[in-house]
C-alpha atoms as a PDB file:
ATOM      1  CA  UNK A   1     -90.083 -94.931  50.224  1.00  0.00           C
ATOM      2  CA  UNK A   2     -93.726 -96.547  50.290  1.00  0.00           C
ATOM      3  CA  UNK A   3     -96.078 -94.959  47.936  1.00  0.00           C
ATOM      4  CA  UNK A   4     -97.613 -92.534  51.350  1.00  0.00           C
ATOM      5  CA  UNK A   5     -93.968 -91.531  51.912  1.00  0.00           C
ATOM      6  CA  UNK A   6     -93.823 -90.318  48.344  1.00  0.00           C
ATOM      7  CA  UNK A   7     -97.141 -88.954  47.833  1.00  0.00           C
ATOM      8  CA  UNK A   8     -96.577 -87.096  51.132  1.00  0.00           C
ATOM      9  CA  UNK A   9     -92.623 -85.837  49.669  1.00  0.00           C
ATOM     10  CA  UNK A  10     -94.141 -85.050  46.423  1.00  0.00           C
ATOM     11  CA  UNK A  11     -96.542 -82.684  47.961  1.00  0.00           C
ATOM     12  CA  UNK A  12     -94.070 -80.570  49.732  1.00  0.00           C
ATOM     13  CA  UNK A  13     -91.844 -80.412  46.502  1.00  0.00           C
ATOM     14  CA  UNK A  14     -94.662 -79.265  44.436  1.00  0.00           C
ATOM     15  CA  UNK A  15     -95.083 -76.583  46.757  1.00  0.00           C
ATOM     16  CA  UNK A  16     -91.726 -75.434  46.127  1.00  0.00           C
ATOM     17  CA  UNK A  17     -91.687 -76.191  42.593  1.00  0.00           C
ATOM     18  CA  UNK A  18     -95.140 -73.672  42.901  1.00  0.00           C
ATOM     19  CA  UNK A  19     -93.546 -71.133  44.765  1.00  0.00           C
ATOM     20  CA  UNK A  20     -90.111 -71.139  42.617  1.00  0.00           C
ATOM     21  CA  UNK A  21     -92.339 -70.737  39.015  1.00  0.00           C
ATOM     22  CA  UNK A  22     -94.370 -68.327  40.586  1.00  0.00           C
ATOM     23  CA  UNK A  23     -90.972 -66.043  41.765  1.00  0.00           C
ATOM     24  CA  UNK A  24     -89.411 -65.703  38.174  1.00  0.00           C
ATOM     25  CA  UNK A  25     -89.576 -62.766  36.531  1.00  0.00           C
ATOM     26  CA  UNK A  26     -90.270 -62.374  32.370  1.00  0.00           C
ATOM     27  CA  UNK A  27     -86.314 -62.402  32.063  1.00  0.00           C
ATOM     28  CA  UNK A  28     -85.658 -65.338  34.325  1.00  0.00           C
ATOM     29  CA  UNK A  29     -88.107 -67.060  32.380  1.00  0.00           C
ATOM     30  CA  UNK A  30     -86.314 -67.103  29.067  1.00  0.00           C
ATOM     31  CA  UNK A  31     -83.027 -67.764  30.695  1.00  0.00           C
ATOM     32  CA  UNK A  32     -80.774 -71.142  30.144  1.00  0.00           C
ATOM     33  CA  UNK A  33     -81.405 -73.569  32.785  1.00  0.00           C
ATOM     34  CA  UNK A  34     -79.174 -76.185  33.450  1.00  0.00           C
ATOM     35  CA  UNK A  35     -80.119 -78.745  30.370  1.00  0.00           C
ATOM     36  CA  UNK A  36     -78.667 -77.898  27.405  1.00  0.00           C
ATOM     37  CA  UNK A  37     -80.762 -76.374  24.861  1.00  0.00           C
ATOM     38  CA  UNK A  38     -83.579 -75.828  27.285  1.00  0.00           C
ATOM     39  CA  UNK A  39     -84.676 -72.127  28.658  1.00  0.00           C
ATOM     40  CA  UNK A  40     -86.159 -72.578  31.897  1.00  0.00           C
ATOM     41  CA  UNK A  41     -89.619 -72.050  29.748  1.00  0.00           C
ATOM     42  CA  UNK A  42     -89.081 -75.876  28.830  1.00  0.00           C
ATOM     43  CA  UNK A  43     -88.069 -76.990  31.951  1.00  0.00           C
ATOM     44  CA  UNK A  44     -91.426 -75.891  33.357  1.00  0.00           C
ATOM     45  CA  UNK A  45     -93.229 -77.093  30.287  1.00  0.00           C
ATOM     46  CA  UNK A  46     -92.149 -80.486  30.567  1.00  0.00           C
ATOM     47  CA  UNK A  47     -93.168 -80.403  34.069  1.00  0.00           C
ATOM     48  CA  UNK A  48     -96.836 -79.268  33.348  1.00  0.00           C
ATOM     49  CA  UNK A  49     -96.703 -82.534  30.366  1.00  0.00           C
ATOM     50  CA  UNK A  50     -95.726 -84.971  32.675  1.00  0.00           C
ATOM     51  CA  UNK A  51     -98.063 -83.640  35.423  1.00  0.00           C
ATOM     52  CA  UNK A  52    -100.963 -84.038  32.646  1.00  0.00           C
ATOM     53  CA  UNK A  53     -99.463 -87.297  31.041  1.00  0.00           C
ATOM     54  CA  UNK A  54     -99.337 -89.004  34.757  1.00  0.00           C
ATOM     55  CA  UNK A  55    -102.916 -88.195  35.636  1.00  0.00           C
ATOM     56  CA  UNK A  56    -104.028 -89.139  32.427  1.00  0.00           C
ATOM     57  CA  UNK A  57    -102.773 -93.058  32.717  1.00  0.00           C
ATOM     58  CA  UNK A  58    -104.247 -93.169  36.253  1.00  0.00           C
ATOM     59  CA  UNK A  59    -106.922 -91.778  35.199  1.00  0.00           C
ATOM     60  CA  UNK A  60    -107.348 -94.239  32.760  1.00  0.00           C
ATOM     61  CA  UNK A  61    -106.084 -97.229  35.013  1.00  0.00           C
ATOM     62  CA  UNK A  62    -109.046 -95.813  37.253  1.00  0.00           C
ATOM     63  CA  UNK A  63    -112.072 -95.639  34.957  1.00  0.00           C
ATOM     64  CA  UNK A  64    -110.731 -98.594  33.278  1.00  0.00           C
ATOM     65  CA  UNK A  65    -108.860 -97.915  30.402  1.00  0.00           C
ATOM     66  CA  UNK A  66    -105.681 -98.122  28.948  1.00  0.00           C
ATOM     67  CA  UNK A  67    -104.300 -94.518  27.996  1.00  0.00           C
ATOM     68  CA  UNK A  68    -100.336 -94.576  27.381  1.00  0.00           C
ATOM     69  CA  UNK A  69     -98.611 -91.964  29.032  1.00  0.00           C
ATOM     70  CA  UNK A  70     -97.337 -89.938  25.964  1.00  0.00           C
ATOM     71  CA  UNK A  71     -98.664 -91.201  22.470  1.00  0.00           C
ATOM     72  CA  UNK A  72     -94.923 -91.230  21.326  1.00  0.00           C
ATOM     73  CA  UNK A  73     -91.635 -90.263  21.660  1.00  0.00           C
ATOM     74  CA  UNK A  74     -91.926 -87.712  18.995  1.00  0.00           C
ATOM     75  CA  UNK A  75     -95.205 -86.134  20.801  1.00  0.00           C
ATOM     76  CA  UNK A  76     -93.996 -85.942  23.702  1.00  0.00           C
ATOM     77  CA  UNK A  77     -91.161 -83.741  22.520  1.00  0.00           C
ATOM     78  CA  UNK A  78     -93.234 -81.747  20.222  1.00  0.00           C
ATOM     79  CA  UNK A  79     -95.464 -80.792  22.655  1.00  0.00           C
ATOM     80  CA  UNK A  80     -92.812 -79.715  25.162  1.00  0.00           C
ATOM     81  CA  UNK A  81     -91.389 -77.600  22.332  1.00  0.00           C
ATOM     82  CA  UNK A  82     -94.743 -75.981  21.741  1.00  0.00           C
ATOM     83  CA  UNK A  83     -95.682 -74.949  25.319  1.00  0.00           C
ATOM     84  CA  UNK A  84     -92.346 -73.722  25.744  1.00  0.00           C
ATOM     85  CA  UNK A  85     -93.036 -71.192  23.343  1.00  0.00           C
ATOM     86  CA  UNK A  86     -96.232 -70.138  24.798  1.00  0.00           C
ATOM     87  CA  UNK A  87     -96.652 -66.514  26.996  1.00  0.00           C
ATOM     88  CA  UNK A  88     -95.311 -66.850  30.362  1.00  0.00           C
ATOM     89  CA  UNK A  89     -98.624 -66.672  32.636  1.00  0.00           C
ATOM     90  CA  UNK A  90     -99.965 -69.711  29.625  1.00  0.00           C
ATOM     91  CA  UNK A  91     -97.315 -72.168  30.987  1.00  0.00           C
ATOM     92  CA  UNK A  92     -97.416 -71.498  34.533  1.00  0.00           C
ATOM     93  CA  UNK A  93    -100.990 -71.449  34.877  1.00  0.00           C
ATOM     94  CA  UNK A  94    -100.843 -74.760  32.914  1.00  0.00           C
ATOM     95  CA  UNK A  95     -98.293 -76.059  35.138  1.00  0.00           C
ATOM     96  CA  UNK A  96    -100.170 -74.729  38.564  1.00  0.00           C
ATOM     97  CA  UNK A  97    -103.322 -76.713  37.034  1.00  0.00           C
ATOM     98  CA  UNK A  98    -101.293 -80.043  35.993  1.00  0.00           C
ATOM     99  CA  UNK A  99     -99.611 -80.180  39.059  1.00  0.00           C
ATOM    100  CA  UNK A 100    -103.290 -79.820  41.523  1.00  0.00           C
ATOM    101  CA  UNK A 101    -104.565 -82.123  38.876  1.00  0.00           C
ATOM    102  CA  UNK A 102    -102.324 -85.209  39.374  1.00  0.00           C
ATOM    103  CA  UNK A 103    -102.430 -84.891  43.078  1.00  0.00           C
ATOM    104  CA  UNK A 104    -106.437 -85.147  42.843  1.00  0.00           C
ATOM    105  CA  UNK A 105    -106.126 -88.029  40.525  1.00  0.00           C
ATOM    106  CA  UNK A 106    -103.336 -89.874  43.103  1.00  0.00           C
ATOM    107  CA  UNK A 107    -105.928 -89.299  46.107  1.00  0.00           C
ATOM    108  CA  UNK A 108    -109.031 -90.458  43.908  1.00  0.00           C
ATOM    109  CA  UNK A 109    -106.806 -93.981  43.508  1.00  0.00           C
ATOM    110  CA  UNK A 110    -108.301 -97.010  45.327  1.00  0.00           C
ATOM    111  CA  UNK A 111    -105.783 -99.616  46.824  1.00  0.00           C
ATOM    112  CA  UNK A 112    -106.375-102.283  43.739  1.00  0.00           C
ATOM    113  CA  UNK A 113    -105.408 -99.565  41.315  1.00  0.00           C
ATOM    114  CA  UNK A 114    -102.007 -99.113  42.400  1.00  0.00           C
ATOM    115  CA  UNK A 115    -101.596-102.472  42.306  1.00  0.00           C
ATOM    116  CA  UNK A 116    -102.602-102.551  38.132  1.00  0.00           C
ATOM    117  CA  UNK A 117     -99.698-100.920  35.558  1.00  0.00           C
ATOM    118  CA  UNK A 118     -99.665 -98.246  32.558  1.00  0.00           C
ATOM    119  CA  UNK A 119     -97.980 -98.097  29.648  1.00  0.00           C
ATOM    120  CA  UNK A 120     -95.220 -94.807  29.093  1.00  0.00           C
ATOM    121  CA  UNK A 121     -96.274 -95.593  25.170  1.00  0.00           C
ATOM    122  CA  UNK A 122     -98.354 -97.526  23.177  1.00  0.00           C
ATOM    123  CA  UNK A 123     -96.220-100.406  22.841  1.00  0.00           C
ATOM    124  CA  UNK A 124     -94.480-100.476  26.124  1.00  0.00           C
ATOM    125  CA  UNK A 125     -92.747-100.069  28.880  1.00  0.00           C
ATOM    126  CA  UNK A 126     -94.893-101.523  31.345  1.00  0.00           C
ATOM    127  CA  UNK A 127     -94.187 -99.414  34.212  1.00  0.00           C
ATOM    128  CA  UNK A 128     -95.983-100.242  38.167  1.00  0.00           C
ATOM    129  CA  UNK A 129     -98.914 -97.704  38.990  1.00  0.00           C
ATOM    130  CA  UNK A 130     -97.077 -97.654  41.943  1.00  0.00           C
ATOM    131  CA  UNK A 131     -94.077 -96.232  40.761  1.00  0.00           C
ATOM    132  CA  UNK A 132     -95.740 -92.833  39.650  1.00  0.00           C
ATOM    133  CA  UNK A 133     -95.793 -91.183  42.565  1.00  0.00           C
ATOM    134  CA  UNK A 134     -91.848 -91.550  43.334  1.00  0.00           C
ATOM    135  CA  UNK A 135     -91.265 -90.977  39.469  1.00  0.00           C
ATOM    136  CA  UNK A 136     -93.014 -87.589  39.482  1.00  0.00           C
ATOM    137  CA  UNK A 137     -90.967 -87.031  42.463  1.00  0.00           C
ATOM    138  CA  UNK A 138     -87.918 -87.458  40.988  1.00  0.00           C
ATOM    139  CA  UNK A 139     -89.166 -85.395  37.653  1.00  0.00           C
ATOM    140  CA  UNK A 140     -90.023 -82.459  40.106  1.00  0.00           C
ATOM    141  CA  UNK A 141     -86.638 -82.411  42.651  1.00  0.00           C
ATOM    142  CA  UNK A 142     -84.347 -83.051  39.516  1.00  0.00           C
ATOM    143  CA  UNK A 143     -85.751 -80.715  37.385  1.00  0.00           C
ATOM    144  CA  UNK A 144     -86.607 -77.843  40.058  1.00  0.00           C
ATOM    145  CA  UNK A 145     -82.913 -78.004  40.480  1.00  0.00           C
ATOM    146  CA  UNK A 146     -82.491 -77.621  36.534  1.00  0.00           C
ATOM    147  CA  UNK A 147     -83.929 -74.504  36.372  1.00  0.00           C
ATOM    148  CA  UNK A 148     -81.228 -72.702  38.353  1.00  0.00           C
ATOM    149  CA  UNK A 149     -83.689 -70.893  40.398  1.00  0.00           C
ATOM    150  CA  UNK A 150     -82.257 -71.248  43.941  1.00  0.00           C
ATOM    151  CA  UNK A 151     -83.080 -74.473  44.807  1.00  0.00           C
ATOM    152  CA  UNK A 152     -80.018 -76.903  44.292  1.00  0.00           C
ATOM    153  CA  UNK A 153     -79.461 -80.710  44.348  1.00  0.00           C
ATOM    154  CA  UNK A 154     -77.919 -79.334  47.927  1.00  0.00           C
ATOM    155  CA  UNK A 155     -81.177 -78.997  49.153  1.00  0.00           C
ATOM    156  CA  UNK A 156     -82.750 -82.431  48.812  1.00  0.00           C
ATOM    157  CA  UNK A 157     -83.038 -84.427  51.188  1.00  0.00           C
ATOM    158  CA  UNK A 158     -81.575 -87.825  52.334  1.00  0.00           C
ATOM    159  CA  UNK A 159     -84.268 -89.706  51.599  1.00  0.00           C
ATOM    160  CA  UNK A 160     -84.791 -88.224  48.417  1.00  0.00           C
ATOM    161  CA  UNK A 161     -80.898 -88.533  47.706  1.00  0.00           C
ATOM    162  CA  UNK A 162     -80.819 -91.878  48.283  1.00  0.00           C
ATOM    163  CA  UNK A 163     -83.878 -93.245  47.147  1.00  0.00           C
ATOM    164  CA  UNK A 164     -82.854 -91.785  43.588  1.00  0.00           C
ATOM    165  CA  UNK A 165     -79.133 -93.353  43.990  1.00  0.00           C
ATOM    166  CA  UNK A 166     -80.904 -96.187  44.403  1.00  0.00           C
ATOM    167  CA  UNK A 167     -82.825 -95.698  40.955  1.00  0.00           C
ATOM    168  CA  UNK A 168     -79.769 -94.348  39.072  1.00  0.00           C
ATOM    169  CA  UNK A 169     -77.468 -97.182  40.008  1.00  0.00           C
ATOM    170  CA  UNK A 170     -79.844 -99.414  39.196  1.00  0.00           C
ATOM    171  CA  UNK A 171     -80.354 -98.063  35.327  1.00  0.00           C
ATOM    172  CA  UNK A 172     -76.583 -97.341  35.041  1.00  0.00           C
ATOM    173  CA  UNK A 173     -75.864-101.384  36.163  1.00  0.00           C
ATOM    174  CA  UNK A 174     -78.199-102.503  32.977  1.00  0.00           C
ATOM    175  CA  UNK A 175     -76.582-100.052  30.573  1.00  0.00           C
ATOM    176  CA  UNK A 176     -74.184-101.094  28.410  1.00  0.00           C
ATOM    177  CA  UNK A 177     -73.054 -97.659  27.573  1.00  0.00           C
ATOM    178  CA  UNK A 178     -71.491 -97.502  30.927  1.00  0.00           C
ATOM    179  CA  UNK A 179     -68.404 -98.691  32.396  1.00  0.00           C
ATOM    180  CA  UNK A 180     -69.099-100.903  36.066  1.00  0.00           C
ATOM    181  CA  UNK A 181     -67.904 -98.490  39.442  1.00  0.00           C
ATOM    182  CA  UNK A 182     -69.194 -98.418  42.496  1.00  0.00           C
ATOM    183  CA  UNK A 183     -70.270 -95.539  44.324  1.00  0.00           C
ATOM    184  CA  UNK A 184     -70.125 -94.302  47.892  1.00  0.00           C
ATOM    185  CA  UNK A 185     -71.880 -91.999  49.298  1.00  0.00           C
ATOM    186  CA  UNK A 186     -70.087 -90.655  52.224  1.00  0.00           C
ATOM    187  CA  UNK A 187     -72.600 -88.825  54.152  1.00  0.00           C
ATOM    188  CA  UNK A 188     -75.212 -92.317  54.117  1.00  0.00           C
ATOM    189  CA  UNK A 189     -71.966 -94.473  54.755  1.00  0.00           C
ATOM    190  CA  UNK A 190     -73.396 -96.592  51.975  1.00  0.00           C
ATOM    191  CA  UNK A 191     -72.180 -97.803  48.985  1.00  0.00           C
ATOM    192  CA  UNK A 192     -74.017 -98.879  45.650  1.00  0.00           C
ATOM    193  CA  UNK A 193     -72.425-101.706  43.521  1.00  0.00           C
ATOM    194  CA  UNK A 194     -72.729-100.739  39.653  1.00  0.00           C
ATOM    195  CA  UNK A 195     -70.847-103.486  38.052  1.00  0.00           C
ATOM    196  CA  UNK A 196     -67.412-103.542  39.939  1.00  0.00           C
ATOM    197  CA  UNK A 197     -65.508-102.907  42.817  1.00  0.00           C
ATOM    198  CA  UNK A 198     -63.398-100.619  41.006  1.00  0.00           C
ATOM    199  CA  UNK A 199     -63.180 -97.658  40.804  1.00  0.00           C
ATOM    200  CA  UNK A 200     -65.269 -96.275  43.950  1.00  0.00           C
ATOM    201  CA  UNK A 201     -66.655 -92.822  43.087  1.00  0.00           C
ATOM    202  CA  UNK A 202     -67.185 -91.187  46.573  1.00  0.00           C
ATOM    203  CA  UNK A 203     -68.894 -88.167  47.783  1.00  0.00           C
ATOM    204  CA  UNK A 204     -71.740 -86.969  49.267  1.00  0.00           C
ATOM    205  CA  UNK A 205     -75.490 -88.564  48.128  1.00  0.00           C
ATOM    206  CA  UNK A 206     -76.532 -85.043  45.819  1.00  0.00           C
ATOM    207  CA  UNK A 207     -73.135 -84.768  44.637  1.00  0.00           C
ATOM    208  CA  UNK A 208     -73.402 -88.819  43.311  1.00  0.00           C
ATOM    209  CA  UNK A 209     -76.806 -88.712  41.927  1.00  0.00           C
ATOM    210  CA  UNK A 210     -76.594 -85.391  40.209  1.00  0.00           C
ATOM    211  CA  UNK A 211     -73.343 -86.852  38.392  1.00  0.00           C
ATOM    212  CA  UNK A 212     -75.194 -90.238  37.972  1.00  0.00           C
ATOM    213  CA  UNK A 213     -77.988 -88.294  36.347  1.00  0.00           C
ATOM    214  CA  UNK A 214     -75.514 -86.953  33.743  1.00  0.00           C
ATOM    215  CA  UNK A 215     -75.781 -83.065  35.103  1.00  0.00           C
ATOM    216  CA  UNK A 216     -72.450 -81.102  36.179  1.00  0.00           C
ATOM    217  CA  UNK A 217     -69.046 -82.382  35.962  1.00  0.00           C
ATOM    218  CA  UNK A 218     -68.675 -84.414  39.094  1.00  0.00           C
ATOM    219  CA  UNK A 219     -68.195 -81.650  41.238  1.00  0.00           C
ATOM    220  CA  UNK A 220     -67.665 -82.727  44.748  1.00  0.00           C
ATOM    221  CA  UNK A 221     -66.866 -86.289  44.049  1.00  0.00           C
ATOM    222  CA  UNK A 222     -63.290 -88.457  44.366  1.00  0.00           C
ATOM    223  CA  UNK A 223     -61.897 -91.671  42.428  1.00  0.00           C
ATOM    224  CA  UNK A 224     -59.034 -92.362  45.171  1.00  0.00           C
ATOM    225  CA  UNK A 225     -56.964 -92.247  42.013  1.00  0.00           C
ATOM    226  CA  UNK A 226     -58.802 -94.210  39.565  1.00  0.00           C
ATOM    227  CA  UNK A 227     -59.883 -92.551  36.247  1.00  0.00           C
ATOM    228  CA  UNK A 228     -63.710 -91.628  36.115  1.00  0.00           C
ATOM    229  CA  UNK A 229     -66.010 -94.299  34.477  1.00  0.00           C
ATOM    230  CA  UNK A 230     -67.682 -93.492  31.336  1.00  0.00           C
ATOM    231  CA  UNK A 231     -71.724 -92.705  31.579  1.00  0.00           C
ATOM    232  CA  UNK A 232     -74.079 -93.633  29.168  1.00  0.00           C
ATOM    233  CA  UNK A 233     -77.288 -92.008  28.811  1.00  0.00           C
ATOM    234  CA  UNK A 234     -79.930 -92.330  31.900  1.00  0.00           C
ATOM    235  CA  UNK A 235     -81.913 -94.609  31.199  1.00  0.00           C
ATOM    236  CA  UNK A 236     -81.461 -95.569  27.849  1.00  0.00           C
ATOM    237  CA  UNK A 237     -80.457 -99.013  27.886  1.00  0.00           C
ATOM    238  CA  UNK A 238     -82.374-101.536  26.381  1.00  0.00           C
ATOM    239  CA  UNK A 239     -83.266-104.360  28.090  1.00  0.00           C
ATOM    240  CA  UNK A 240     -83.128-102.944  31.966  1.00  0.00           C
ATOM    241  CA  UNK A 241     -85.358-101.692  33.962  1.00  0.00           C
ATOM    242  CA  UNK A 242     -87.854 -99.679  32.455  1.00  0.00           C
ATOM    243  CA  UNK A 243     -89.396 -97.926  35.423  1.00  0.00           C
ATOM    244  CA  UNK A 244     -90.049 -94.038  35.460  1.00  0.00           C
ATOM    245  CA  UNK A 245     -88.134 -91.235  36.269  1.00  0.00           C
ATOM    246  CA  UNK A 246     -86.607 -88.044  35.653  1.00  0.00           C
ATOM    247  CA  UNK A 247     -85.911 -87.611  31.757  1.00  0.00           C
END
């Protein structure tokens, strides 16, 4: 997708995303999403953090200066952990806000500044401006099917679907924690080389990239025989590509 496309797609998940946070009750709140460990109060936390953490690079980029995304690792965790605990109406109104906040900062963008970078910490990644957009887009679709509030990885489309296959594949190639495949996705007719030829994990484009992404146990998705290929963490290979996404 060109940075429109996804600016455009990111603005009609966000209204979902809205509509989904608003629609949970007190109980559903404090429920288990789909990520271990996290309630469905951290899910939406992290989304508010990286809504803020976003704007506040480009914002930076904009005026100038060079803010990192999150200060570190450790932060960035903390401060998920904290929100999470906050009162209900405290996270989603933070979230509501983050979320109209980064799409003002995106619009406020002049062409040169998507063509400069940010950092995700102080010392690095480098990641495009240009990739933000598409990376938020990912964090929302991914993670508004986390929270296991009626909106599945069934529901995205193929665009989306395939745009983050084309992500995924790409991390999992560079990783040496996981095994080469290749993976077809039947309803694209398209395949994505990963290493090797063998094995081809087949199925449809949500059923690939959820796996890919290290959710569910492969539901949907065929080896023609072969044995599964071991996953290593998303994107925690050093040495690939470093650009942003879903985490």
């Amino acid at each position: 997708m060109a940075v429109v496309d996804e600016i455009e797609a990111l603005h009609h998940s966000d209204q979902r995303a809205v509509r989904t946070v608003d629609s949970l009750t007190a109980e559903q709140w404090a429920r288990p999403s789909l990520l271990p460990g996290w309630t469905r109060a951290h899910v939406v936390a992290h989304l508010a953090l990286n809504a803020e953490a976003f704007a506040g690079a480009l914002t930076g980029l904009h005026s100038g200066n060079q803010v990192p995304i999150y200060p570190s690792e450790a932060q960035r965790d903390q401060d998920i952990e904290t929100l999470a605990t906050a009162a209900r109406d405290v996270i989603r109104t933070r979230f509501f806000a983050a979320t109209d906040h980064f799409r003002t900062v995106v619009g406020q963008l002049s062409a040169r500044d998507w063509e400069g970078t940010v950092l995700r910490l102080p010392g690095g990644p480098v990641w495009p401006a240009a990739a933000l957009p598409g990376a938020r887009l990912r964090e929302v679709e991914v993670h508004l099917a986390d929270l296991d509030a009626g909106y599945s990885r069934l529901d995205w489309t193929p665009e989306f679907a395939e745009q983050l296959l084309d992500q995924v594949t790409r991390d999992h190639a560079y990783s040496p924690e996981s095994d080469p495949f290749t993976v077809r996705a039947t309803d694209l007719g398209r395949s994505w080389f990963v290493g090797a030829a063998r094995p081809v994990i087949s199925g449809t484009a949500a059923d690939l990239g959820w796996w890919l992404l290290g959710r569910g146990q492969a539901e949907g998705l065929a080896t023609h025989g072969d044995p599964m290929p071991r996953l290593g963490p998303w994107r925690r290979s050093p040495g690939g590509p470093r650009d942003p996404g879903a985490s």
